[in-house]
C-alpha atoms as a PDB file:
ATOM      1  CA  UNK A   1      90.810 154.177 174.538  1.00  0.00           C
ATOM      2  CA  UNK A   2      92.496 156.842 176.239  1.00  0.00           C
ATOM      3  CA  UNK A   3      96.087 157.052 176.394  1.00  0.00           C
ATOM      4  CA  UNK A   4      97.044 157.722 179.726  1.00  0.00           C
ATOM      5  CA  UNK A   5      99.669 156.726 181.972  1.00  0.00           C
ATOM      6  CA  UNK A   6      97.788 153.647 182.859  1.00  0.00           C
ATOM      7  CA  UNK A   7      97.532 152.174 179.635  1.00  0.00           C
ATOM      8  CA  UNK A   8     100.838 152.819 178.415  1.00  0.00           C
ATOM      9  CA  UNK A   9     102.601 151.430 182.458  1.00  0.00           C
ATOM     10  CA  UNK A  10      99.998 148.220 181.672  1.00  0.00           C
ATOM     11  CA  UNK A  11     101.322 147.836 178.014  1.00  0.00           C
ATOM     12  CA  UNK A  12     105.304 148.225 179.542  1.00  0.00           C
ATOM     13  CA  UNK A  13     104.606 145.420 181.829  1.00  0.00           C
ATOM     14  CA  UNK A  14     102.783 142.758 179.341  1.00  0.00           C
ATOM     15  CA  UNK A  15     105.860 143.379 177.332  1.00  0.00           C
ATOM     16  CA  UNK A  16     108.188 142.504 180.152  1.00  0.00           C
ATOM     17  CA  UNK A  17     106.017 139.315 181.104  1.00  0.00           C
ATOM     18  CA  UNK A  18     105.829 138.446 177.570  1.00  0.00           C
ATOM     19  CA  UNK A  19     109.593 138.384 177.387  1.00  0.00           C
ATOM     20  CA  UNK A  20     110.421 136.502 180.826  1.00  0.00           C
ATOM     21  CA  UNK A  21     107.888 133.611 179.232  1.00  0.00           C
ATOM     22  CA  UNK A  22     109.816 133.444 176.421  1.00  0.00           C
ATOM     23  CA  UNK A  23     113.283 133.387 178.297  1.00  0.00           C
ATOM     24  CA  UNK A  24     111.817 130.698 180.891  1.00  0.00           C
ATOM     25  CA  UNK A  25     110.590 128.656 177.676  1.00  0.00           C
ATOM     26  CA  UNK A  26     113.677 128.565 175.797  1.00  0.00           C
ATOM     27  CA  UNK A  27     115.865 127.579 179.067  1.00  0.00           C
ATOM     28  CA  UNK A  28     113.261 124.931 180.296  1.00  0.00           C
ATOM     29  CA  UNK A  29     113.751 123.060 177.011  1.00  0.00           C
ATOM     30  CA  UNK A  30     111.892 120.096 177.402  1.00  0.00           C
ATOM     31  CA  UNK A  31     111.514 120.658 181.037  1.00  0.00           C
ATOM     32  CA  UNK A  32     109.649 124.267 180.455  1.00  0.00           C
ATOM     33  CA  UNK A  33     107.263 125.189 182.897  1.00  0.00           C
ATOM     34  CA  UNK A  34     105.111 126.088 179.998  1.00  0.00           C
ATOM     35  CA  UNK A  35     104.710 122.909 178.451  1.00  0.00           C
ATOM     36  CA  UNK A  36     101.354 122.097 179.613  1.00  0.00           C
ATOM     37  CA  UNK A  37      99.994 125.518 179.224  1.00  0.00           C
ATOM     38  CA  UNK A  38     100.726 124.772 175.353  1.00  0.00           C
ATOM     39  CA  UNK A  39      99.518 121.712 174.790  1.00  0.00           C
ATOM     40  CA  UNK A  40      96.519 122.425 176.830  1.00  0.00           C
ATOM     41  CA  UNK A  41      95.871 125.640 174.582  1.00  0.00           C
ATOM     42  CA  UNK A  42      96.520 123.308 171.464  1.00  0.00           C
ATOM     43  CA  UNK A  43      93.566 120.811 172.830  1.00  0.00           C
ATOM     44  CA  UNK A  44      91.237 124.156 172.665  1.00  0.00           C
ATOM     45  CA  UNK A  45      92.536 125.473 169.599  1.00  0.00           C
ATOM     46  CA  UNK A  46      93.744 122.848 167.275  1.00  0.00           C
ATOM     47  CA  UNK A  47      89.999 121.796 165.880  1.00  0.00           C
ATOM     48  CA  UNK A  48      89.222 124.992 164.885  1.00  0.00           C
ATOM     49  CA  UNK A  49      92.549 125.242 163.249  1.00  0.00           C
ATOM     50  CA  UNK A  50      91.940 122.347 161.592  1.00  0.00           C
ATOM     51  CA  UNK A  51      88.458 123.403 160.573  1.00  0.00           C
ATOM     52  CA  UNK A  52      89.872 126.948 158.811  1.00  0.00           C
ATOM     53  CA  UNK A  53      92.722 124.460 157.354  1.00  0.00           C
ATOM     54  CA  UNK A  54      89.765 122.632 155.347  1.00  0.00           C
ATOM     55  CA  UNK A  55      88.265 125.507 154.300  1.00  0.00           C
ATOM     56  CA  UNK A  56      91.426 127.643 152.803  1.00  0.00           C
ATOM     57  CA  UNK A  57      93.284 124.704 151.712  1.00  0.00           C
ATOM     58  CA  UNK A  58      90.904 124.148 148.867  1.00  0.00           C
ATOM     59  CA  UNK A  59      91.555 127.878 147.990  1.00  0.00           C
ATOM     60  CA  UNK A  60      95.566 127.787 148.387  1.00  0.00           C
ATOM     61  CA  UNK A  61      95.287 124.632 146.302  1.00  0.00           C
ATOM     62  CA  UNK A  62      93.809 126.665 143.290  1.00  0.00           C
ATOM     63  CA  UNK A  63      95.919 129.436 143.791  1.00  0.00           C
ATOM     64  CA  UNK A  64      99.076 126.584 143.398  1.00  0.00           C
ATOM     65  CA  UNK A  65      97.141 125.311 140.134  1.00  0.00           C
ATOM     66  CA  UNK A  66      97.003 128.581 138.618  1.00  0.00           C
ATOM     67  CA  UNK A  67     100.480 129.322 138.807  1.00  0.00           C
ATOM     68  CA  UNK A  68     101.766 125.977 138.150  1.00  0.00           C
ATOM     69  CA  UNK A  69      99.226 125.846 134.737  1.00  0.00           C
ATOM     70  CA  UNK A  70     101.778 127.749 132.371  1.00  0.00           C
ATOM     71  CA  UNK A  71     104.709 125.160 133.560  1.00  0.00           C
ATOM     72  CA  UNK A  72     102.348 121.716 132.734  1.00  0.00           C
ATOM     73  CA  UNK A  73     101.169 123.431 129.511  1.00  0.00           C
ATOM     74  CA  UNK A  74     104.791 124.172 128.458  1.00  0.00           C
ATOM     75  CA  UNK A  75     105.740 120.294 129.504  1.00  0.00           C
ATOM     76  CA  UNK A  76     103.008 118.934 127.217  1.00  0.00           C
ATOM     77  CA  UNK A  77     103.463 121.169 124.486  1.00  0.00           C
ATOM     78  CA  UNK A  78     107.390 119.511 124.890  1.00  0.00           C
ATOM     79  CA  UNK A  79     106.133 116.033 125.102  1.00  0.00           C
ATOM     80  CA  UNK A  80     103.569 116.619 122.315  1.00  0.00           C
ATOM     81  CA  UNK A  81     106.646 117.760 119.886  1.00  0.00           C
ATOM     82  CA  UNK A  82     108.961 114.874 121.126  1.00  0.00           C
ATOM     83  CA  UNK A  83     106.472 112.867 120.239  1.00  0.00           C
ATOM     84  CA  UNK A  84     106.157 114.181 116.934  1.00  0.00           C
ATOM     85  CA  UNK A  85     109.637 113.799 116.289  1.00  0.00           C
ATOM     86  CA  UNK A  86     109.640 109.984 116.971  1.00  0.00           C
ATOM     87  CA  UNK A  87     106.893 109.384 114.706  1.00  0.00           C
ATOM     88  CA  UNK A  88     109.410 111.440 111.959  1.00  0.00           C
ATOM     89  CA  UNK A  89     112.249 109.315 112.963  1.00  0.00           C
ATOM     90  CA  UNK A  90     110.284 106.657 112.182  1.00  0.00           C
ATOM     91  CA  UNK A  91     108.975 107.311 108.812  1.00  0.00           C
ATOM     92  CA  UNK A  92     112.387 108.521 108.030  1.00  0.00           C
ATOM     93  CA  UNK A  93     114.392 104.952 108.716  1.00  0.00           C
ATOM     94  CA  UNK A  94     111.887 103.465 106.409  1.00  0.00           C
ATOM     95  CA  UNK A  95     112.799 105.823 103.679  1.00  0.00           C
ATOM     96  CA  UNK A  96     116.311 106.095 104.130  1.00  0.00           C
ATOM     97  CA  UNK A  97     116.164 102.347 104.073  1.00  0.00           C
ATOM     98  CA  UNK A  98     114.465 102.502 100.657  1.00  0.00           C
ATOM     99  CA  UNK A  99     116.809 105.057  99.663  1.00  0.00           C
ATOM    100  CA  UNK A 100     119.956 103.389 100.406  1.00  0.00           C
ATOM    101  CA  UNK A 101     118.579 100.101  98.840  1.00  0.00           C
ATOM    102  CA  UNK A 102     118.607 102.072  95.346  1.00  0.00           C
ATOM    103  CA  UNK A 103     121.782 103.658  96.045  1.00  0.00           C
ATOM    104  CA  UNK A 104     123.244 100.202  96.610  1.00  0.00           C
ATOM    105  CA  UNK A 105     121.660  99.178  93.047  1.00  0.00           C
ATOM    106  CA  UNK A 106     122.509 102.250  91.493  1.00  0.00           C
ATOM    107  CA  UNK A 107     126.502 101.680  92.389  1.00  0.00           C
ATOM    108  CA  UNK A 108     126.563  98.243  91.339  1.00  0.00           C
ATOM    109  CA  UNK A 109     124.844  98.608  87.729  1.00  0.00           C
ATOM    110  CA  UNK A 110     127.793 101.661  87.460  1.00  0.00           C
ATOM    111  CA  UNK A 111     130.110  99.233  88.503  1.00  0.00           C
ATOM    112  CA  UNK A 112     128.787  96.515  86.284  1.00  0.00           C
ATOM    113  CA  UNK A 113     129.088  99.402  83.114  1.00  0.00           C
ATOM    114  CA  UNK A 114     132.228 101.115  84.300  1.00  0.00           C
ATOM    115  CA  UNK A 115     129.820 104.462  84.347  1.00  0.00           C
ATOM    116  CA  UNK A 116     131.219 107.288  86.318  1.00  0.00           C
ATOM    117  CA  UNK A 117     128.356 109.270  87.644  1.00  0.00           C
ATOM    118  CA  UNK A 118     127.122 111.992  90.067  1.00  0.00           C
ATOM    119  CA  UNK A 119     124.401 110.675  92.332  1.00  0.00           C
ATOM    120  CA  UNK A 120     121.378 112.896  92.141  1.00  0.00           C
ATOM    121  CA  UNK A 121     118.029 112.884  93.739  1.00  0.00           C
ATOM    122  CA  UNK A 122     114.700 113.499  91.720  1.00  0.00           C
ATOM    123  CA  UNK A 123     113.286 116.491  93.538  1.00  0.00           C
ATOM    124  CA  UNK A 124     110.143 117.763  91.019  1.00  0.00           C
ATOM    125  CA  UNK A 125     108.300 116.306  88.437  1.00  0.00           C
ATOM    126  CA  UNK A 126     107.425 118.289  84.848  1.00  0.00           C
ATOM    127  CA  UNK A 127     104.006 119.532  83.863  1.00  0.00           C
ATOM    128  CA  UNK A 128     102.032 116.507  82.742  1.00  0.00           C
ATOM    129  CA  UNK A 129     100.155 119.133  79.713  1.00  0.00           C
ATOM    130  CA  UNK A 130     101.407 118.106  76.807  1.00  0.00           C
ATOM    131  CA  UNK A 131     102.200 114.568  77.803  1.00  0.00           C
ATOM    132  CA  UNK A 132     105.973 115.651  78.888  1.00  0.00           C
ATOM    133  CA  UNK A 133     107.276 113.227  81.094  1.00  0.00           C
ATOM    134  CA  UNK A 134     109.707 115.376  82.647  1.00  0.00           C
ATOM    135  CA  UNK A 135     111.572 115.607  86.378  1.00  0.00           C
ATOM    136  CA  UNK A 136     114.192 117.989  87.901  1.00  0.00           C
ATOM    137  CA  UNK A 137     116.912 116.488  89.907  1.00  0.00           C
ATOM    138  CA  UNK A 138     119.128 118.241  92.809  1.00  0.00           C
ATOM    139  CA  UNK A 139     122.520 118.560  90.451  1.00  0.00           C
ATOM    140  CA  UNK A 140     123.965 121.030  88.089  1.00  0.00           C
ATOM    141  CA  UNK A 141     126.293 122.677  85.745  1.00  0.00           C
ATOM    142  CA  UNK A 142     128.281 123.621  89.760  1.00  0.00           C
ATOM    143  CA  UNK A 143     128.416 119.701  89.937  1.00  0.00           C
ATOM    144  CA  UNK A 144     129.560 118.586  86.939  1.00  0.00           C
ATOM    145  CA  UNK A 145     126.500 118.001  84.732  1.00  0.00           C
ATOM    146  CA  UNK A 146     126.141 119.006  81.224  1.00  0.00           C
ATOM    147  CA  UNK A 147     123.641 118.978  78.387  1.00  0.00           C
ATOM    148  CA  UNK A 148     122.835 115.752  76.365  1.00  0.00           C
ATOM    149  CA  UNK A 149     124.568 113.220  79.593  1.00  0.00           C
ATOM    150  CA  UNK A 150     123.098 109.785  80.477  1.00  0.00           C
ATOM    151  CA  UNK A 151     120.586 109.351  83.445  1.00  0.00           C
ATOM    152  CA  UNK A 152     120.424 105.818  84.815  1.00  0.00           C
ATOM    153  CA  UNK A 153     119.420 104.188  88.154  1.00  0.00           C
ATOM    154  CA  UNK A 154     119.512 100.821  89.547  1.00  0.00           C
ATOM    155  CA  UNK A 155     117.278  99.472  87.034  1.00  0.00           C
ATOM    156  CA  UNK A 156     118.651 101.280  84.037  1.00  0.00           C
ATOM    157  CA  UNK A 157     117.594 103.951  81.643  1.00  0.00           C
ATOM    158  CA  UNK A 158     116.173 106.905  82.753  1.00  0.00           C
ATOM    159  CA  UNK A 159     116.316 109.315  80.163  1.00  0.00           C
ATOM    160  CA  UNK A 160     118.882 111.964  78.961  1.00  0.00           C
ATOM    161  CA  UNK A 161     119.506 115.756  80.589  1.00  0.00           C
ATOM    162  CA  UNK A 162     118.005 118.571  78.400  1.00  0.00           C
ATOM    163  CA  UNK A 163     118.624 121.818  80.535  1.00  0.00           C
ATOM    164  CA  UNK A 164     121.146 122.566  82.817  1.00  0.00           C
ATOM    165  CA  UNK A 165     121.127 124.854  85.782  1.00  0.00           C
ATOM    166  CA  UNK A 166     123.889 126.007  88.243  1.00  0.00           C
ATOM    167  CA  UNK A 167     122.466 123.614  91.187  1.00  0.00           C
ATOM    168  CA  UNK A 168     119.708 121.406  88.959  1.00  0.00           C
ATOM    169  CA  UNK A 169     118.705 120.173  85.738  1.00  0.00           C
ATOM    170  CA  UNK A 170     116.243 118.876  83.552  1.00  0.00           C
ATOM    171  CA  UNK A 171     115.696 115.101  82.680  1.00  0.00           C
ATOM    172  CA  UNK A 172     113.826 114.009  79.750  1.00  0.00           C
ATOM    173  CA  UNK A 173     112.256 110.554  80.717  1.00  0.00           C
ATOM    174  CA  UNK A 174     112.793 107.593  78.082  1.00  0.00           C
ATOM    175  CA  UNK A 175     109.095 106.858  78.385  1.00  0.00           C
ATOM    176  CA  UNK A 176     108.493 110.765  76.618  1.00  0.00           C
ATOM    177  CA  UNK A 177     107.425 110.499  72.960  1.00  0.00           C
ATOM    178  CA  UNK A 178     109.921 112.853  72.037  1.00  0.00           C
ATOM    179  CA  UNK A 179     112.540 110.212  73.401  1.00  0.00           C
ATOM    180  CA  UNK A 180     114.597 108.177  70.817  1.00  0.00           C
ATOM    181  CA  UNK A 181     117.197 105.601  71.476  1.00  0.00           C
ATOM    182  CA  UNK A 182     119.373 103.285  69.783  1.00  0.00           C
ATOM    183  CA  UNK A 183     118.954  99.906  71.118  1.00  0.00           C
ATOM    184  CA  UNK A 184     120.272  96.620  70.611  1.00  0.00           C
ATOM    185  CA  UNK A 185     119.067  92.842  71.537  1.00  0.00           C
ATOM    186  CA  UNK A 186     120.647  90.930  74.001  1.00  0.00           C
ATOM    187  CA  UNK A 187     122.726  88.160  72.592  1.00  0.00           C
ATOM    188  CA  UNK A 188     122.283  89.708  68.788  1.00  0.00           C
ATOM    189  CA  UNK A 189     124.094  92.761  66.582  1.00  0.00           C
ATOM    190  CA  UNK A 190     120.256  93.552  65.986  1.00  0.00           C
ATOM    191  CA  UNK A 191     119.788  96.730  66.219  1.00  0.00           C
ATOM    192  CA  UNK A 192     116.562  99.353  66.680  1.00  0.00           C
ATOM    193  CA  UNK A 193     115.302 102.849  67.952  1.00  0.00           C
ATOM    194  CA  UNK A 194     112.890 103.061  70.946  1.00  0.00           C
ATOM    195  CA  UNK A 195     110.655 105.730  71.722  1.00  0.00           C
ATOM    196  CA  UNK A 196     108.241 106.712  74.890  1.00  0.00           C
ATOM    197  CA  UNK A 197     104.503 106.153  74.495  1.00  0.00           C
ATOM    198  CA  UNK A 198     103.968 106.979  77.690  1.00  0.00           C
ATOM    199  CA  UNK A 199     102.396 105.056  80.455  1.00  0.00           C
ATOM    200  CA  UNK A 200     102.544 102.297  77.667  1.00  0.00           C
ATOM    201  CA  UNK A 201     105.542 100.147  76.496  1.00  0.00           C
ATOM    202  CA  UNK A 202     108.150 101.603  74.417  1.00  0.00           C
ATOM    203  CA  UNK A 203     107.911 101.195  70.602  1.00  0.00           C
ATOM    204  CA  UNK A 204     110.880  99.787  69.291  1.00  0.00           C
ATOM    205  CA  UNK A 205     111.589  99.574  65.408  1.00  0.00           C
ATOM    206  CA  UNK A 206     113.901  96.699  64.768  1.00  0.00           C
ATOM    207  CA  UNK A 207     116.308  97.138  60.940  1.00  0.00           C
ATOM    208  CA  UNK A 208     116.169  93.926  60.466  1.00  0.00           C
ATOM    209  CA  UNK A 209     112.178  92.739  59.525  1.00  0.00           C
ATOM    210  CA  UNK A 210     113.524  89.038  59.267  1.00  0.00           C
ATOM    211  CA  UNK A 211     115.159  89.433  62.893  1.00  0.00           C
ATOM    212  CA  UNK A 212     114.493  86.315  64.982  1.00  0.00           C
ATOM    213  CA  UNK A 213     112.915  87.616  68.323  1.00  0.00           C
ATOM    214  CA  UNK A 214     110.805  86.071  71.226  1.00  0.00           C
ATOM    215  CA  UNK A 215     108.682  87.669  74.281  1.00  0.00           C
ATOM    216  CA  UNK A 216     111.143  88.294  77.323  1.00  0.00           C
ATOM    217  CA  UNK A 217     114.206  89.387  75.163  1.00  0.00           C
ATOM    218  CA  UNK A 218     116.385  92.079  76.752  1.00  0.00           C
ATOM    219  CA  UNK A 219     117.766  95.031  75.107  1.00  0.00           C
ATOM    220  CA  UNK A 220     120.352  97.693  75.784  1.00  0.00           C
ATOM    221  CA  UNK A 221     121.100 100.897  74.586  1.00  0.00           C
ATOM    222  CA  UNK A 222     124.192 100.462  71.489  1.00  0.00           C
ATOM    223  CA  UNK A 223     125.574 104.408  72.635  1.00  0.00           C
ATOM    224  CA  UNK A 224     126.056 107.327  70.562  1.00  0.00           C
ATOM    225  CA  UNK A 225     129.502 109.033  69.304  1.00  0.00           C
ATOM    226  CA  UNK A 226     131.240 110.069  72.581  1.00  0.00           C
ATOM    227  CA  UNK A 227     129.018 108.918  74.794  1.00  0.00           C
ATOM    228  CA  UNK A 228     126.213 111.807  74.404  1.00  0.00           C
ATOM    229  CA  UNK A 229     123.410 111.724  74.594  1.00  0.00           C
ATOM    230  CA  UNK A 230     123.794 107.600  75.467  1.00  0.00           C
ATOM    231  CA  UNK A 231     126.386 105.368  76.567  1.00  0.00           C
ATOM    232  CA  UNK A 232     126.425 102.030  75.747  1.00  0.00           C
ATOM    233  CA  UNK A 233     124.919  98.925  77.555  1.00  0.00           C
ATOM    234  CA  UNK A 234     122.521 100.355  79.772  1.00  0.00           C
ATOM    235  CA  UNK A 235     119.619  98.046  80.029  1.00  0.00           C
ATOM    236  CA  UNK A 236     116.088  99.536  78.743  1.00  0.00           C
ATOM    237  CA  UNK A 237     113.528  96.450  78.849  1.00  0.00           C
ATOM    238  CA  UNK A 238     112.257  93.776  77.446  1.00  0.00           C
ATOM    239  CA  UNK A 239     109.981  92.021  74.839  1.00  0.00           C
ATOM    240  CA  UNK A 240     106.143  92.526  75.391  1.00  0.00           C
ATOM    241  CA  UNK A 241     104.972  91.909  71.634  1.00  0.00           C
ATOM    242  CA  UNK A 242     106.227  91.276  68.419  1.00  0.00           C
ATOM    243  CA  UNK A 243     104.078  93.562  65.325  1.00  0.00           C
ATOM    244  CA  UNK A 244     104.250  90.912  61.930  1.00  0.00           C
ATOM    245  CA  UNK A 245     106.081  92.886  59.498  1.00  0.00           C
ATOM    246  CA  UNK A 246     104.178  91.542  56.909  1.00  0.00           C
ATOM    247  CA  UNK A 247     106.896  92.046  54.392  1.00  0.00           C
ATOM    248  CA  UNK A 248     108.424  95.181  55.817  1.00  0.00           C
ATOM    249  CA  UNK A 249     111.777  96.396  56.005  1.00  0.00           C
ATOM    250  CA  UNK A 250     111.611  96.827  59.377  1.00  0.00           C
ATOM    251  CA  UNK A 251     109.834  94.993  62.315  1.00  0.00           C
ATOM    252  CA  UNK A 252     108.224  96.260  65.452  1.00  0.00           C
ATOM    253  CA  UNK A 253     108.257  95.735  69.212  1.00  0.00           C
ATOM    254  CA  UNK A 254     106.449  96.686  72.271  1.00  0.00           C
ATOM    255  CA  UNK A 255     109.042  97.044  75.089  1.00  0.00           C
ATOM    256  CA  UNK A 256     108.237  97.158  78.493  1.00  0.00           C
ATOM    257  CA  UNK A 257     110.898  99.557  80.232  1.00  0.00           C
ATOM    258  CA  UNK A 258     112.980  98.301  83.409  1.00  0.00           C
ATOM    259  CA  UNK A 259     112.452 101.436  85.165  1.00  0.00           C
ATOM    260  CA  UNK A 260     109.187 102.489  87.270  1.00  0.00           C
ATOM    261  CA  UNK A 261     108.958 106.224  86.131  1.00  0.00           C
ATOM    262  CA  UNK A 262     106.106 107.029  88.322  1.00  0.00           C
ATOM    263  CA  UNK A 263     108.480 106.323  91.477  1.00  0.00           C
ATOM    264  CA  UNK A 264     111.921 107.608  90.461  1.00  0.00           C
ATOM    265  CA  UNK A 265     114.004 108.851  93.465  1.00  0.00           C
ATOM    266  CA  UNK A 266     117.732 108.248  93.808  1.00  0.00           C
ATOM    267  CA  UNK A 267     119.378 108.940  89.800  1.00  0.00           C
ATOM    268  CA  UNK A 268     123.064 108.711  88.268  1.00  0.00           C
ATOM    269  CA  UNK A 269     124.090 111.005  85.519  1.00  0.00           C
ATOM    270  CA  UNK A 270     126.740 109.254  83.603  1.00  0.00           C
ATOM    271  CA  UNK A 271     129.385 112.449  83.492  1.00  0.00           C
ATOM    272  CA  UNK A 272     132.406 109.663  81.875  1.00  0.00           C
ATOM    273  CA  UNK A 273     131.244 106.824  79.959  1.00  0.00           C
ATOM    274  CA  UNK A 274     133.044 103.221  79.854  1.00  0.00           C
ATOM    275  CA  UNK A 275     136.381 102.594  77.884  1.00  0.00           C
ATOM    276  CA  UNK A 276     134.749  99.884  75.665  1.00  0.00           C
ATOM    277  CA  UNK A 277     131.197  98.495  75.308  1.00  0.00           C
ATOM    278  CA  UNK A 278     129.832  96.560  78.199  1.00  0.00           C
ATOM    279  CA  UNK A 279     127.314  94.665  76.037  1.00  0.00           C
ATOM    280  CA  UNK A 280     125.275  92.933  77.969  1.00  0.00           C
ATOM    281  CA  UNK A 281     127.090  92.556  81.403  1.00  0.00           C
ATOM    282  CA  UNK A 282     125.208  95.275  82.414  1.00  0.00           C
ATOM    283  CA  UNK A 283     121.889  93.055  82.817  1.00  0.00           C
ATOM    284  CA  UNK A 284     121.021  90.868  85.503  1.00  0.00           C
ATOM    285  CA  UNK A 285     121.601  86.949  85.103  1.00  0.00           C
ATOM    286  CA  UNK A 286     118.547  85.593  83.891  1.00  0.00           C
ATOM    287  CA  UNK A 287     116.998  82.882  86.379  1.00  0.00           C
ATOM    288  CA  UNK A 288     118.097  79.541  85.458  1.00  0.00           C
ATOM    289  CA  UNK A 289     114.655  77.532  85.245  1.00  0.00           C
ATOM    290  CA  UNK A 290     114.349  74.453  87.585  1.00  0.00           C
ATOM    291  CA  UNK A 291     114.505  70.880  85.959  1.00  0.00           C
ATOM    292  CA  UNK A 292     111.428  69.639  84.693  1.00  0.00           C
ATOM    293  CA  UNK A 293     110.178  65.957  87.454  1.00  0.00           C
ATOM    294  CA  UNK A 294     110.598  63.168  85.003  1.00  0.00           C
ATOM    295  CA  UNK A 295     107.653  60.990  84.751  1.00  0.00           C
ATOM    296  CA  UNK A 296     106.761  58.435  86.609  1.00  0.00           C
ATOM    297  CA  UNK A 297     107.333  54.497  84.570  1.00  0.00           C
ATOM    298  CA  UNK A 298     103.770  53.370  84.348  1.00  0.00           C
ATOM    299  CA  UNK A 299     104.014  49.626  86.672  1.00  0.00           C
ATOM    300  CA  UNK A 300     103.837  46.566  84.551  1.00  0.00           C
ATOM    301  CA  UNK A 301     100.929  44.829  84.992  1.00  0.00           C
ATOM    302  CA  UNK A 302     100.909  41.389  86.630  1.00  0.00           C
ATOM    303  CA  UNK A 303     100.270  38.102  84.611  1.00  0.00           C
ATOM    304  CA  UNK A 304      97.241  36.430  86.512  1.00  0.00           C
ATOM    305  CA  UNK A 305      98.155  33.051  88.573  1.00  0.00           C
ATOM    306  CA  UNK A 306      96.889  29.834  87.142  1.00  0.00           C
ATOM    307  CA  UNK A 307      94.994  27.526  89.179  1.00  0.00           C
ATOM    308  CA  UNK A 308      96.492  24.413  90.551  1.00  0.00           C
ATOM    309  CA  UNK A 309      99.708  26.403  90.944  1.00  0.00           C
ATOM    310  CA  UNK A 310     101.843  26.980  93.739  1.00  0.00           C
ATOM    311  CA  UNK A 311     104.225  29.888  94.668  1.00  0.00           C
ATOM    312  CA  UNK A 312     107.212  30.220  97.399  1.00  0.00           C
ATOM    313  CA  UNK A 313     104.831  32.857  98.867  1.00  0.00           C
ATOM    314  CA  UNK A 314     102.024  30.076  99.225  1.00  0.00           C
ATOM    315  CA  UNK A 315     100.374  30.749  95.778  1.00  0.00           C
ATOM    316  CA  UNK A 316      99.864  28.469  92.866  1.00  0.00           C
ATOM    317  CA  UNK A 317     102.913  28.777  90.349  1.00  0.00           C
ATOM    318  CA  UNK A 318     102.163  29.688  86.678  1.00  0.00           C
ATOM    319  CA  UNK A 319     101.619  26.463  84.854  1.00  0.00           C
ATOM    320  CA  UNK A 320     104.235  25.462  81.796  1.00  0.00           C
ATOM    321  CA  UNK A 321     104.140  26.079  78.743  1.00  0.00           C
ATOM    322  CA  UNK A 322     103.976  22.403  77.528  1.00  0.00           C
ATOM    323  CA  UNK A 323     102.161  19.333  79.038  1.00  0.00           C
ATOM    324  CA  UNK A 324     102.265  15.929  79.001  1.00  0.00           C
ATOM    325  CA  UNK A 325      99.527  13.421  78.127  1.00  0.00           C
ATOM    326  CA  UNK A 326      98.416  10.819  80.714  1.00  0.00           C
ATOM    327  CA  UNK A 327      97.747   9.105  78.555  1.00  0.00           C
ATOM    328  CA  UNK A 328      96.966   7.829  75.200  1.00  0.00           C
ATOM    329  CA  UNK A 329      93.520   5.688  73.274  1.00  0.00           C
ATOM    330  CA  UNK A 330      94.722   2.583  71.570  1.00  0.00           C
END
């Protein structure tokens, strides 16, 4: 198109039109004189805006998704890991319920055995070459613990420490065959050594061969000088099986230990023993067995009613002892 002064005069005055529609529009309000112009023109033109609404809607709608994917992929990666920290939360109650259970049995056998000790927590167990029963716990020479001290837990022996670290030591487990204790039978000044077999029951060699001992006996350790390497009264087992002596000096006895060694957790190093010897307050009171049901009397049995006899009840009474004649021949 040309540009000539034509063109440009007809462009000037669709301007000025344009701008006296707008004015009258926007004064009319309501009332504007172009009101039915504009709806009319939406009757023509709103179905075909509808029909190009259908068409890029599905298109704007993907566009949306695509930037609104990194935001729902960061809000289930967050729901995925607070969901993995409930499970955790979980699990954990159940083992710091465990753990505070044998804390709470741990404090009252020190209690029972006047044992001053540093909690501890098994955190590694030794090499099982060699058969070394062996585990590393979470204190050290920073808190307190020293060669040749007293392990216990709830239960009662655990073993003695061997090596000490700044922050952990070693524990020799009583259950080790290179473990020896003194012991001594509930109830009795007998008095023995024990040592670790193992995953078996202790072996426990008694002084006394002529020593009167039954299955289910308790025994506890009798200490050492100054308390190391054992303090006195903690409880070790009891009675599995008696070995005859068979005219030995000595007599032996299979032990089976009070402590689970395959689930150790929550320990107490003894770092001051007790004033004097707790004996055997240390161990639990043994169960007081229920009374025995008396038996049942057997009933008497009843003496058979005679006949011709007659009883309150409407039966015959039991005929005497004695009768007299009728009467008598001449």
């Amino acid at each position: 198109m040309r540009d000539t002064k034509e063109s440009r005069l007809l462009l000037v005055l669709l301007v000025v039109v344009a701008f006296a529609l707008i004015t009258m529009d926007i004064r009319g309000g309501e009332n504007s004189p172009l009101d039915r112009p504009r709806q009319a023109a939406q009757s023509v033109f709103g179905p075909v805006e509808n029909a190009v609404s259908g068409v890029v809607d599905p298109v704007g709608n993907a566009v949306d998704a695509v930037r609104d994917s990194d935001g729902r992929s960061s809000t289930i990666s967050r729901l995925q890991r607070e969901n993995t920290a409930l499970k955790q939360q979980l699990g954990s109650k159940d083992i710091t319920r465990n753990r505070a259970q044998e804390l709470d049995k741990l404090l009252k056998t020190a209690g029972a055995g006047q044992y001053a000790i540093k909690g501890a927590q098994v955190i590694a167990i030794g090499a099982a070459q060699g058969f070394s029963w062996t585990v590393t716990i979470d204190a050290g020479s920073r808190d307190g613990i020293a060669r040749d001290m007293t392990v216990i837990n709830g239960d009662g022996l655990v073993g003695r420490v061997t090596t000490v670290g700044p922050s952990t030591a070693t524990v020799l487990l009583a259950n080790d065959p290179d473990f020896t204790v003194g012991t001594r039978l509930e109830n009795s000044m007998e008095l023995g050594f024990a040592s670790g077999q193992g995953d078996r029951p202790m072996r426990v060699e008694l002084l006394n061969g002529k020593a009167a001992v039954h299955r289910g006996d308790r025994l506890v350790t009798f200490g050492s000088q100054a308390g190391k390497p054992f303090v006195p009264g903690v409880p070790v087992g009891k009675v599995t099986g008696i070995d005859p002596s068979g005219g030995n000096l000595t007599k032996t006895l299979l032990v089976q230990p009070f402590v689970g060694f395959s689930r150790l957790d929550i320990v107490g190093v003894v770092v001051v023993g007790p004033r004097t010897d707790p004996r055997d307050s240390v161990l639990p009171a043994k169960p007081t067995p229920s009374p025995k049901p008396k038996p049942k009397a057997p009933a008497s049995p009843t003496a058979p009613a005679s006949p011709g006899s007659t009883q309150t009840d409407g039966s015959l009474p039991p005929a005497s002892a004695t009768s007299t004649p009728t009467g008598s021949r001449g």
